[in-house]
PDB file of N, CA and C in Angstrom:
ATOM      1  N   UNK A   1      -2.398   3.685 -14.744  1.00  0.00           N
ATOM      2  CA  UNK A   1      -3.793   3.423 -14.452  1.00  0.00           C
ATOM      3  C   UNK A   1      -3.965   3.218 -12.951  1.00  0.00           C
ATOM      4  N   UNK A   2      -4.946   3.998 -12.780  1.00  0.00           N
ATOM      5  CA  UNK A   2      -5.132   3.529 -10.759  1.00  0.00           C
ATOM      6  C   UNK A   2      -6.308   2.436 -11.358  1.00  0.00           C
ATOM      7  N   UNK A   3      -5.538   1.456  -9.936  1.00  0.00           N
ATOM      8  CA  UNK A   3      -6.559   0.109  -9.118  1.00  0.00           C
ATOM      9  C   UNK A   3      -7.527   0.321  -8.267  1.00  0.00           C
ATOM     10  N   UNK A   4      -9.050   0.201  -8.670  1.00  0.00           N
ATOM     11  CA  UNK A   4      -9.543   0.539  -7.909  1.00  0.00           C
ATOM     12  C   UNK A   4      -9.742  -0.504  -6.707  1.00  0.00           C
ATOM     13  N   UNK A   5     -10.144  -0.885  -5.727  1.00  0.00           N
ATOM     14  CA  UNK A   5     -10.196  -1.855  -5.093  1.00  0.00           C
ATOM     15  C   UNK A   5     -11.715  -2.315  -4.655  1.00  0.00           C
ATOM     16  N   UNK A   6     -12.478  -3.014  -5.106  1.00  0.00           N
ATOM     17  CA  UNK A   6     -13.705  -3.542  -4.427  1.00  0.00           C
ATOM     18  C   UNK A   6     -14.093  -4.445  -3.660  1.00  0.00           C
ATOM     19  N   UNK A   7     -14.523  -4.545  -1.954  1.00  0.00           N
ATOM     20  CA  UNK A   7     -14.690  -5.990  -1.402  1.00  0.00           C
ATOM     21  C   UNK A   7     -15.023  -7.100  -2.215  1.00  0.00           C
ATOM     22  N   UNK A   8     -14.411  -8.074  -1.635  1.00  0.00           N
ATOM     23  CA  UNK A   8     -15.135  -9.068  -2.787  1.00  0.00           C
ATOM     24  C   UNK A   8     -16.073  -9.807  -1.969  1.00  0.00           C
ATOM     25  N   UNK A   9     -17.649  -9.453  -2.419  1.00  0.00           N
ATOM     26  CA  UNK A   9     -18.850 -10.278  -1.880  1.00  0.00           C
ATOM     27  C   UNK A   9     -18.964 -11.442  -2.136  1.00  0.00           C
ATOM     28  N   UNK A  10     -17.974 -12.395  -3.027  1.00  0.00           N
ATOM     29  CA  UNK A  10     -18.319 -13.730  -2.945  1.00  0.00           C
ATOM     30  C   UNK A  10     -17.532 -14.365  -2.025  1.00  0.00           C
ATOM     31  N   UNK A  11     -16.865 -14.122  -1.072  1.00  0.00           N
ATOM     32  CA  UNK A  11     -16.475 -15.059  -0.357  1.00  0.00           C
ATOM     33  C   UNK A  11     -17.231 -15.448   0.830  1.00  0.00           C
ATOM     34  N   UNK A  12     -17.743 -16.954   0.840  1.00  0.00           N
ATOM     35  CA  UNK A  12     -18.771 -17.100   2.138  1.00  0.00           C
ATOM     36  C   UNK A  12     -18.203 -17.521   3.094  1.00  0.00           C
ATOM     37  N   UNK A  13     -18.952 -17.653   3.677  1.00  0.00           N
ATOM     38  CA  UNK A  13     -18.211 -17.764   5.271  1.00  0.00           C
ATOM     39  C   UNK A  13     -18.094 -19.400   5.499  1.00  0.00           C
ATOM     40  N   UNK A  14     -17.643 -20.207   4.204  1.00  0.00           N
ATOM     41  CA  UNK A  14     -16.986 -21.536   4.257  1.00  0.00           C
ATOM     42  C   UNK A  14     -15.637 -21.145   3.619  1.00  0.00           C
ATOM     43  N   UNK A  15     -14.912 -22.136   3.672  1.00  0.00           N
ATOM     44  CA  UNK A  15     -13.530 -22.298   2.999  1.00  0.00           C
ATOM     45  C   UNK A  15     -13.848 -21.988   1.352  1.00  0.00           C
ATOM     46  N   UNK A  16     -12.716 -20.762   1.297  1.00  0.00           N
ATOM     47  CA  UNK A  16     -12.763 -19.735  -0.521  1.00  0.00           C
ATOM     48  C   UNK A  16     -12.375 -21.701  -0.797  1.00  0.00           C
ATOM     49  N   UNK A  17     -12.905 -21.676  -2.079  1.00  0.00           N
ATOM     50  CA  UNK A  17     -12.204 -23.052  -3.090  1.00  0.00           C
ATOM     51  C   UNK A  17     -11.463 -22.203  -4.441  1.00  0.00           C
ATOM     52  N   UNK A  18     -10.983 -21.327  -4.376  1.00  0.00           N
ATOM     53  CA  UNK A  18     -10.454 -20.399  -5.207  1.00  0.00           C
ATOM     54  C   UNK A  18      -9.669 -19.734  -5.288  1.00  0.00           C
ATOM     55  N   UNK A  19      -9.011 -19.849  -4.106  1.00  0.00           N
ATOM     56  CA  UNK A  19      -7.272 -19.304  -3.389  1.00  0.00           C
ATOM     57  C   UNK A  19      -7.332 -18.048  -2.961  1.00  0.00           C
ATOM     58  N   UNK A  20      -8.543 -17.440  -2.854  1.00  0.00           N
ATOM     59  CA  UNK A  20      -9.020 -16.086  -2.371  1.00  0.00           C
ATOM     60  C   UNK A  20      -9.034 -16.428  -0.681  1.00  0.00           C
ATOM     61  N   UNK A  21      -8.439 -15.484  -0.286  1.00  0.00           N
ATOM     62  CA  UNK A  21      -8.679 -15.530   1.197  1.00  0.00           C
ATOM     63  C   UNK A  21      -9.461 -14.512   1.774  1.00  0.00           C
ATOM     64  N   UNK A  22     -10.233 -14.626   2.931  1.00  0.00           N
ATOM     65  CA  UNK A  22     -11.735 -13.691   3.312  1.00  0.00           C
ATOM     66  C   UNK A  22     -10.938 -12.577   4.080  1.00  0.00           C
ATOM     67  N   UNK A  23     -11.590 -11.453   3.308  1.00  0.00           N
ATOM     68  CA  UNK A  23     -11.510 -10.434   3.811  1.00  0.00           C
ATOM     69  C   UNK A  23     -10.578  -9.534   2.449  1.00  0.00           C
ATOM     70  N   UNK A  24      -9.898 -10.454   1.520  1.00  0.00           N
ATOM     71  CA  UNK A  24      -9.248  -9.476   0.515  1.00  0.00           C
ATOM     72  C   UNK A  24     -10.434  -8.982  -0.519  1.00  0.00           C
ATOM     73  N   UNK A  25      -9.486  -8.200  -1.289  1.00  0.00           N
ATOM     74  CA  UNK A  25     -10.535  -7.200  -2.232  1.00  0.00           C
ATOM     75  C   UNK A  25     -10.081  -8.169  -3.570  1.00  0.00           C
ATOM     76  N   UNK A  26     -11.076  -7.950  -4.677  1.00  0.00           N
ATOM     77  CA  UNK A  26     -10.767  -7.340  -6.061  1.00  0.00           C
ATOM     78  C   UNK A  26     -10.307  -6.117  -6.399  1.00  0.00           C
ATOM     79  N   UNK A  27      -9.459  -6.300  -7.885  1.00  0.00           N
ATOM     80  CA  UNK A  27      -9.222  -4.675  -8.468  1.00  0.00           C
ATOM     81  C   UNK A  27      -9.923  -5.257  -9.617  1.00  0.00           C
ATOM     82  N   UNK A  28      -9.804  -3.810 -10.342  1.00  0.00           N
ATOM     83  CA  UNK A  28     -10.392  -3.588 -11.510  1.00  0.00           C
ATOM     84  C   UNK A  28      -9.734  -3.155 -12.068  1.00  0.00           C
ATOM     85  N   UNK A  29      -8.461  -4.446 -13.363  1.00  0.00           N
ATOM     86  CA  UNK A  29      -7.486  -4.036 -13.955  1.00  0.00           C
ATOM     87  C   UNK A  29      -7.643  -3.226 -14.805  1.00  0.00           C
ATOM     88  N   UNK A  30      -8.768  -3.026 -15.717  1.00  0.00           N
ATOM     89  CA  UNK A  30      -9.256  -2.620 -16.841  1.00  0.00           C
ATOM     90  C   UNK A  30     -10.547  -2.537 -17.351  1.00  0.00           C
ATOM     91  N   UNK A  31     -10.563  -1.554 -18.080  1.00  0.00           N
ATOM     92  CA  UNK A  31     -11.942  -1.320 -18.840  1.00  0.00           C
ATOM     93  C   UNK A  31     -11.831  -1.689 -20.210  1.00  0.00           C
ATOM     94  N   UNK A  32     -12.637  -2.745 -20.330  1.00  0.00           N
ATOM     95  CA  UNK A  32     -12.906  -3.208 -22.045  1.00  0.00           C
ATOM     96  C   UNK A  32     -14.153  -3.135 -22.818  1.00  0.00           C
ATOM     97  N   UNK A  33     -13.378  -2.900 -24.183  1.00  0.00           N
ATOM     98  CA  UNK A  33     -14.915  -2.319 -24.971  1.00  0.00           C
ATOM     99  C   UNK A  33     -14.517  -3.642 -25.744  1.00  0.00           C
ATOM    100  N   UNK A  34     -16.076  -4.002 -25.726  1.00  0.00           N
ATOM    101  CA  UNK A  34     -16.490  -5.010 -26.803  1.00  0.00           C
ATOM    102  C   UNK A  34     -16.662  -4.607 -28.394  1.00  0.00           C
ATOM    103  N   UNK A  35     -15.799  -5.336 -29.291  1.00  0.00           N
ATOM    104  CA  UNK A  35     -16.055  -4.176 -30.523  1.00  0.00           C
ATOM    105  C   UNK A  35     -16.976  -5.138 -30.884  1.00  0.00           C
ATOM    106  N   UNK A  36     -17.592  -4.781 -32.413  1.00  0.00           N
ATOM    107  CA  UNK A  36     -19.357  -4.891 -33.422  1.00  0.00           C
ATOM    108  C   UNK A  36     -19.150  -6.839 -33.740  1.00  0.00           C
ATOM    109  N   UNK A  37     -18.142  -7.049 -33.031  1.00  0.00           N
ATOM    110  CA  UNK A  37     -17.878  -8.991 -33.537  1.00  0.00           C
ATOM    111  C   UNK A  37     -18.084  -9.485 -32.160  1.00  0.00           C
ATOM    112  N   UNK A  38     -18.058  -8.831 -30.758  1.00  0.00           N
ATOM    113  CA  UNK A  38     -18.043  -9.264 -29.646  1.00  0.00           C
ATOM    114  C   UNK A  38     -16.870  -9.329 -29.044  1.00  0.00           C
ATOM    115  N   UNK A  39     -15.474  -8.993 -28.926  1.00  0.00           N
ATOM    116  CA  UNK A  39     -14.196  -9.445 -29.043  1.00  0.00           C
ATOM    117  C   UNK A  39     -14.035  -8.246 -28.099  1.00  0.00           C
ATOM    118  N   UNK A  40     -13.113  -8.766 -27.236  1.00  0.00           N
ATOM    119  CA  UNK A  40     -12.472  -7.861 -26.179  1.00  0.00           C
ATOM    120  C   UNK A  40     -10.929  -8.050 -26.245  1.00  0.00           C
ATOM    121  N   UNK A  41     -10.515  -7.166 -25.792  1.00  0.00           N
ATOM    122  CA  UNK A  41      -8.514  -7.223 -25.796  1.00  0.00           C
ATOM    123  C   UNK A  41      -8.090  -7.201 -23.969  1.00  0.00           C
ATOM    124  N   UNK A  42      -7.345  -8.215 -23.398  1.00  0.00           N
ATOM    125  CA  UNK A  42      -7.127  -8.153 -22.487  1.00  0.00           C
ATOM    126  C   UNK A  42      -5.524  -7.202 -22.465  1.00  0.00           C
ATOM    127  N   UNK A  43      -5.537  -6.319 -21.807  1.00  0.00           N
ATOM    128  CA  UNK A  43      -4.442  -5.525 -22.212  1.00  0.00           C
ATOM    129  C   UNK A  43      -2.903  -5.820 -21.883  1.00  0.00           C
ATOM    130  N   UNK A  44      -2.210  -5.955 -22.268  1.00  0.00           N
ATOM    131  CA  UNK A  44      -0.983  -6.807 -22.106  1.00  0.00           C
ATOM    132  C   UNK A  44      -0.217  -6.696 -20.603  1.00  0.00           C
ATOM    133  N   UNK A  45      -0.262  -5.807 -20.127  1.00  0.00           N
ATOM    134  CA  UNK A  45      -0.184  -5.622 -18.824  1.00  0.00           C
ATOM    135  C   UNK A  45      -0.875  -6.854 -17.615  1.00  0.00           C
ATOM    136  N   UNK A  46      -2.184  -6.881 -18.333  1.00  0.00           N
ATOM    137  CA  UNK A  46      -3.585  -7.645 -17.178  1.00  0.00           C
ATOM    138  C   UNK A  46      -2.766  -9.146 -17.474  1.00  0.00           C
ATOM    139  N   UNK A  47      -2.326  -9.577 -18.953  1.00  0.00           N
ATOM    140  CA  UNK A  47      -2.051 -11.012 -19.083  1.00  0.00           C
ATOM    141  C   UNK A  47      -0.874 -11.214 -19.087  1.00  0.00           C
ATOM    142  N   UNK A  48       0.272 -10.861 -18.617  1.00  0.00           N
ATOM    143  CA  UNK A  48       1.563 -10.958 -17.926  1.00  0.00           C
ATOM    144  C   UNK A  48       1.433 -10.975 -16.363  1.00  0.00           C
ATOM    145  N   UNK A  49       0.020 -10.348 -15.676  1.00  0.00           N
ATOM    146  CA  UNK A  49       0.308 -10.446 -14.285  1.00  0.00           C
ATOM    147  C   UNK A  49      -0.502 -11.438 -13.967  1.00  0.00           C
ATOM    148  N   UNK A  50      -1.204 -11.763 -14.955  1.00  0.00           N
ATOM    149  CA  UNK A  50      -1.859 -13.099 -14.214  1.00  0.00           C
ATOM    150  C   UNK A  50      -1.282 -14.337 -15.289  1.00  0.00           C
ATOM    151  N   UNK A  51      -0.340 -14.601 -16.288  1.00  0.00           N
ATOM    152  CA  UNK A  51       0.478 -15.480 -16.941  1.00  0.00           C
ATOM    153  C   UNK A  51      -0.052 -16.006 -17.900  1.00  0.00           C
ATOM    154  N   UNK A  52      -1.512 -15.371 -18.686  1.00  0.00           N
ATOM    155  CA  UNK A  52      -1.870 -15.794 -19.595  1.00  0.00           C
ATOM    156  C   UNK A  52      -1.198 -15.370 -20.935  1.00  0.00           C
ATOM    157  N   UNK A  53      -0.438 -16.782 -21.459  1.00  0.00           N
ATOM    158  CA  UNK A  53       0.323 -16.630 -23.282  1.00  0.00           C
ATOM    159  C   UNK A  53      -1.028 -17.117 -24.244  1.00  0.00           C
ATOM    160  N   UNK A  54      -0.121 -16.801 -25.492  1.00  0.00           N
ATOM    161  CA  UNK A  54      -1.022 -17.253 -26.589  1.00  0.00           C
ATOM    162  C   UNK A  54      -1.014 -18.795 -26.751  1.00  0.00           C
ATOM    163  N   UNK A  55      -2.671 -19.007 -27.036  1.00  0.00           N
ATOM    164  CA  UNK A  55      -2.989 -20.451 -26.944  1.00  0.00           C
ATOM    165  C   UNK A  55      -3.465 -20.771 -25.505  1.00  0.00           C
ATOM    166  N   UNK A  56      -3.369 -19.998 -24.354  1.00  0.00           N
ATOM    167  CA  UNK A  56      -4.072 -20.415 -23.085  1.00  0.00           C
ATOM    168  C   UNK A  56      -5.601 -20.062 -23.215  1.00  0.00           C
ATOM    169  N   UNK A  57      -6.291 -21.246 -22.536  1.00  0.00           N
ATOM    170  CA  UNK A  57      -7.353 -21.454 -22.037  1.00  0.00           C
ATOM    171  C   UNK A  57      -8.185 -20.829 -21.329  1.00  0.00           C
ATOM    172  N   UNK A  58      -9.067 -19.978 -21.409  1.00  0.00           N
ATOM    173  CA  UNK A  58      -9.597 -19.224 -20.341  1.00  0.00           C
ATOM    174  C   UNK A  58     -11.513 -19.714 -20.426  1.00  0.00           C
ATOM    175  N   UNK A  59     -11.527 -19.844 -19.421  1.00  0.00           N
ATOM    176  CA  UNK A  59     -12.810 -20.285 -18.861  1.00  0.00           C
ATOM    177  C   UNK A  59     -13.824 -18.808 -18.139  1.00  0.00           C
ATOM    178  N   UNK A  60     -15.215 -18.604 -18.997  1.00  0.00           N
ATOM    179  CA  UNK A  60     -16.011 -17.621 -18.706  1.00  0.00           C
ATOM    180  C   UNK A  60     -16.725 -18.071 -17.524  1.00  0.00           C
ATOM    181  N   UNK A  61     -16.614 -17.257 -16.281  1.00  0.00           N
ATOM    182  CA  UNK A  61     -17.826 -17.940 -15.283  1.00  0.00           C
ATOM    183  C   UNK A  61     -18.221 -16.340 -14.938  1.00  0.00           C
ATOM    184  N   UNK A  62     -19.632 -16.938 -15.004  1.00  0.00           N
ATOM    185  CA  UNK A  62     -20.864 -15.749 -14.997  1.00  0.00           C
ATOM    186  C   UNK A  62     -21.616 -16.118 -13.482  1.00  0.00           C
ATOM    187  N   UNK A  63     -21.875 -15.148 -12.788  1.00  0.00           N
ATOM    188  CA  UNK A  63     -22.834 -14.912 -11.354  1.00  0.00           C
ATOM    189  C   UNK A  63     -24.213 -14.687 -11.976  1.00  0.00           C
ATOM    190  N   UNK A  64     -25.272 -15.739 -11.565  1.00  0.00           N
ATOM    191  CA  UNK A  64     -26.821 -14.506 -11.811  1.00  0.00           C
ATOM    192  C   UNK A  64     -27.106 -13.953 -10.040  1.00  0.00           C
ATOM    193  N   UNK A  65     -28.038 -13.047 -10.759  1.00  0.00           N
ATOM    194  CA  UNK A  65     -29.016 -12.485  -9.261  1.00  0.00           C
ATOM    195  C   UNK A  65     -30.355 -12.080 -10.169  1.00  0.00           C
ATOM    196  N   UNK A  66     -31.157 -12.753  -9.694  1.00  0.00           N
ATOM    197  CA  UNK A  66     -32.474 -12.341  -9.868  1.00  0.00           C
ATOM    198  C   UNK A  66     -32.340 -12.856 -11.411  1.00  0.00           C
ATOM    199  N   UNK A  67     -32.212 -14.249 -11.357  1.00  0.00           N
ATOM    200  CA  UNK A  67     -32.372 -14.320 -13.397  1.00  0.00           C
ATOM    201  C   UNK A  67     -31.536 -13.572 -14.169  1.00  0.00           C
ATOM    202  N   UNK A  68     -30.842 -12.641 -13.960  1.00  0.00           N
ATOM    203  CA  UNK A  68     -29.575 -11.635 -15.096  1.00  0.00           C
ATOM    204  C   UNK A  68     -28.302 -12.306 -14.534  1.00  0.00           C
ATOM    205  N   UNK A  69     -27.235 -11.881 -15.699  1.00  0.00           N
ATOM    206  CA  UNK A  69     -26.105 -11.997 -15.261  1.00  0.00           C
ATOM    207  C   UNK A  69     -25.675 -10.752 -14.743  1.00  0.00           C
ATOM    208  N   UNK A  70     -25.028 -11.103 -13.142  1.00  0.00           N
ATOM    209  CA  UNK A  70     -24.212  -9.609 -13.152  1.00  0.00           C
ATOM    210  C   UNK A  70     -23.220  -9.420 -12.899  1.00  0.00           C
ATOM    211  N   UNK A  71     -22.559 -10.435 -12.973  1.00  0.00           N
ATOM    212  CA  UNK A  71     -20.910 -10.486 -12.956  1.00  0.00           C
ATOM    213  C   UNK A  71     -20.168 -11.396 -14.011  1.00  0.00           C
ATOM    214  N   UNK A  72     -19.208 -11.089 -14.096  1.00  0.00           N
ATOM    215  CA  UNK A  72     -18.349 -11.868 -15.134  1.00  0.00           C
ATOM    216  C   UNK A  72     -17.182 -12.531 -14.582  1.00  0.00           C
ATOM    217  N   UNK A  73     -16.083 -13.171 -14.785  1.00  0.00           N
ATOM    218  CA  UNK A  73     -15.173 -13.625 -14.844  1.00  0.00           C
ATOM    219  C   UNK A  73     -14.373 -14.371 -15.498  1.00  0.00           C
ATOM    220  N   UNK A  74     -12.749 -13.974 -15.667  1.00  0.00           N
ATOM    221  CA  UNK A  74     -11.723 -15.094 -16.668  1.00  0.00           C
ATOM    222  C   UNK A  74     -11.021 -15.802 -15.738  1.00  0.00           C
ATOM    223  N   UNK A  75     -10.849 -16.917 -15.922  1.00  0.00           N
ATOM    224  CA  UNK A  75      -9.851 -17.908 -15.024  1.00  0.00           C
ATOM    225  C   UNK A  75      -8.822 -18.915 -15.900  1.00  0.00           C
ATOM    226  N   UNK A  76      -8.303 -19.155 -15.658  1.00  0.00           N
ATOM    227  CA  UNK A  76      -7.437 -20.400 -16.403  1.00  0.00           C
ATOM    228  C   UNK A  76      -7.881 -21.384 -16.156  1.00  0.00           C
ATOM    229  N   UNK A  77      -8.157 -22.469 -17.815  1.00  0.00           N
ATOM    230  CA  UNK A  77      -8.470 -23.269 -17.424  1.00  0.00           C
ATOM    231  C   UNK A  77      -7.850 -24.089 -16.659  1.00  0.00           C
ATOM    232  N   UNK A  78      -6.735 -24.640 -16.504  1.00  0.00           N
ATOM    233  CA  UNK A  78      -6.368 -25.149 -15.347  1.00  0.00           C
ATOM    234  C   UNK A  78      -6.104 -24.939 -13.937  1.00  0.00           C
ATOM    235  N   UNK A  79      -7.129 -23.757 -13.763  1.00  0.00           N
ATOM    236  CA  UNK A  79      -7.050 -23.462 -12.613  1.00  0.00           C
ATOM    237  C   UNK A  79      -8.525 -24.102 -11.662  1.00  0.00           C
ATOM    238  N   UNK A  80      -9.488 -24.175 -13.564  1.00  0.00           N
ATOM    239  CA  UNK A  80     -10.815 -24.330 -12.619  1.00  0.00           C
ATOM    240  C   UNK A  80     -11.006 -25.580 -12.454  1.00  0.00           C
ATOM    241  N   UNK A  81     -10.456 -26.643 -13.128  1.00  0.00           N
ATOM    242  CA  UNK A  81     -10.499 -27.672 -12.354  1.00  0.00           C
ATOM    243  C   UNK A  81     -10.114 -28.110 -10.401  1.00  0.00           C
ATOM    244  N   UNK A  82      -9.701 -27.109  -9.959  1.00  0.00           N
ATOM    245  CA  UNK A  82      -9.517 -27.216  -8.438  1.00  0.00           C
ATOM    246  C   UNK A  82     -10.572 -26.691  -7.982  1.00  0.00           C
ATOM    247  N   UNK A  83     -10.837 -25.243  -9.026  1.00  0.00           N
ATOM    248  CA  UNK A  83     -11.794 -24.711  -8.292  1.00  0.00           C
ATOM    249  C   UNK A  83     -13.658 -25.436  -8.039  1.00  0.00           C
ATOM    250  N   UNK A  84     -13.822 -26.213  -9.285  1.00  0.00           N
ATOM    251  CA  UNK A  84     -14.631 -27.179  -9.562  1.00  0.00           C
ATOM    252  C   UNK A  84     -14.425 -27.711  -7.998  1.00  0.00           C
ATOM    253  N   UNK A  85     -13.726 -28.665  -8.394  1.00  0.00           N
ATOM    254  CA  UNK A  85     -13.187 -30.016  -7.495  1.00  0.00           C
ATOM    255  C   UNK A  85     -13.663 -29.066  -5.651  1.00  0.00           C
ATOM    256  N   UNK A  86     -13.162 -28.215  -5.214  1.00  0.00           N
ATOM    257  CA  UNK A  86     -13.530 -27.310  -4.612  1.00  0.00           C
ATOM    258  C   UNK A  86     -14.689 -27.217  -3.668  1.00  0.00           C
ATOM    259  N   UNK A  87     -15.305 -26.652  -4.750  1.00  0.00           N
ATOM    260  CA  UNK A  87     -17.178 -26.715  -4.424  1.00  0.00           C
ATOM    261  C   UNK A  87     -17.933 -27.674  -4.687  1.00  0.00           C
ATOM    262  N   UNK A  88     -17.831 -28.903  -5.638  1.00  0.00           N
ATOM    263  CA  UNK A  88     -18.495 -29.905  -5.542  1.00  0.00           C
ATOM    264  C   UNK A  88     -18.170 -30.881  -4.764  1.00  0.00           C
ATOM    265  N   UNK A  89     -16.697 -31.133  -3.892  1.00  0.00           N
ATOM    266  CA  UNK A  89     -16.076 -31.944  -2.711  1.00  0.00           C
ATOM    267  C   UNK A  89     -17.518 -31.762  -1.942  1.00  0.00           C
ATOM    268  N   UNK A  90     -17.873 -30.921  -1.246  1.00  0.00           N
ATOM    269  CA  UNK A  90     -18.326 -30.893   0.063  1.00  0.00           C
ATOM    270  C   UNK A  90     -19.738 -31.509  -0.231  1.00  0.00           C
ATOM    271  N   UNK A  91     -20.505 -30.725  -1.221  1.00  0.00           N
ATOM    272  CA  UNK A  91     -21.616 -31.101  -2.123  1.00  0.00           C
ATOM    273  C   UNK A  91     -21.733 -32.765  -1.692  1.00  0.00           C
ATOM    274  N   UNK A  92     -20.687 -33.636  -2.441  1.00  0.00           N
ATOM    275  CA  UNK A  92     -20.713 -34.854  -2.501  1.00  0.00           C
ATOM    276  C   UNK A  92     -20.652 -35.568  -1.164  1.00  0.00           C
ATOM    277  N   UNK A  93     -20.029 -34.582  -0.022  1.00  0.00           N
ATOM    278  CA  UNK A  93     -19.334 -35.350   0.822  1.00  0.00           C
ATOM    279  C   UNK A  93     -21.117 -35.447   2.109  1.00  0.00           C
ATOM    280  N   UNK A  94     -21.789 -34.437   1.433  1.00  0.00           N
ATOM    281  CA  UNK A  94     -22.672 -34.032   2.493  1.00  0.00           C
ATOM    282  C   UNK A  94     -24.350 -35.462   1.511  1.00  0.00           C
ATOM    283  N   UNK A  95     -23.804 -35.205   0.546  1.00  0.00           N
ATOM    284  CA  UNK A  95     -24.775 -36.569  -0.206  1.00  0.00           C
ATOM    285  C   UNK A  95     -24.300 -37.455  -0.039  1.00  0.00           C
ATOM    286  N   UNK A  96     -23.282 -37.975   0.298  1.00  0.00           N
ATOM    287  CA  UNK A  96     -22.965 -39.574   0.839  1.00  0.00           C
ATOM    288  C   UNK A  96     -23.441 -39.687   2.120  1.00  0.00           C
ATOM    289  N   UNK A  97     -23.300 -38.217   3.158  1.00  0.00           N
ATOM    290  CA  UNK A  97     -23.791 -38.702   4.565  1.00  0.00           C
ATOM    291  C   UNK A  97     -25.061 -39.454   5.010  1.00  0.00           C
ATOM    292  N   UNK A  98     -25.750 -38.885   3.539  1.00  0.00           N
ATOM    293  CA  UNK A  98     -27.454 -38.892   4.042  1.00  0.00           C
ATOM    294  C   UNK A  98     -28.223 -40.322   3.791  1.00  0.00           C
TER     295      UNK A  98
END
């Protein structure tokens, strides 16, 4: 399968809280079809390179623009607790100043 590579537009021009560093891309491991129950197959390849076994946790985070969703994403859940921790640090740190 070729990788395609796409900039990745979410990184802002503060510190990634997500271990992404500015200026790398996304790929696009795979194409999944949702079958008639909603159910997708992550293909065994995609969950050996990122270390997801059976019984792991995966956390859906969705982007809107304009009211729709238009992006998707899987993460581990124990990953998003940093990533949480992350983006609401500064949040908090900038409401205590005031």
């Amino acid at each position: 399968m070729v990788k395609k590579r796409i900039p990745d537009a979410s990184v802002s021009s503060g510190e990634p809280s997500h271990g992404c560093v500015p200026g790398t891309c996304c790929n696009v491991e795979a194409v999944l079809s949702v079958d008639e129950r909603g159910q997708m197959v992550l293909p065994k390849e995609v969950r050996q390179k990122a270390g997801i076994g059976t019984g792991d946790k995966l956390a859906l985070i969705s982007w809107e623009r304009e009211g729709e969703v238009c992006c998707l994403a899987l993460m581990k859940v124990g990953n998003l607790s940093g990533m949480v921790q992350g983006i609401l640090k500064p949040l908090v740190q900038d409401l205590e100043q005031e």
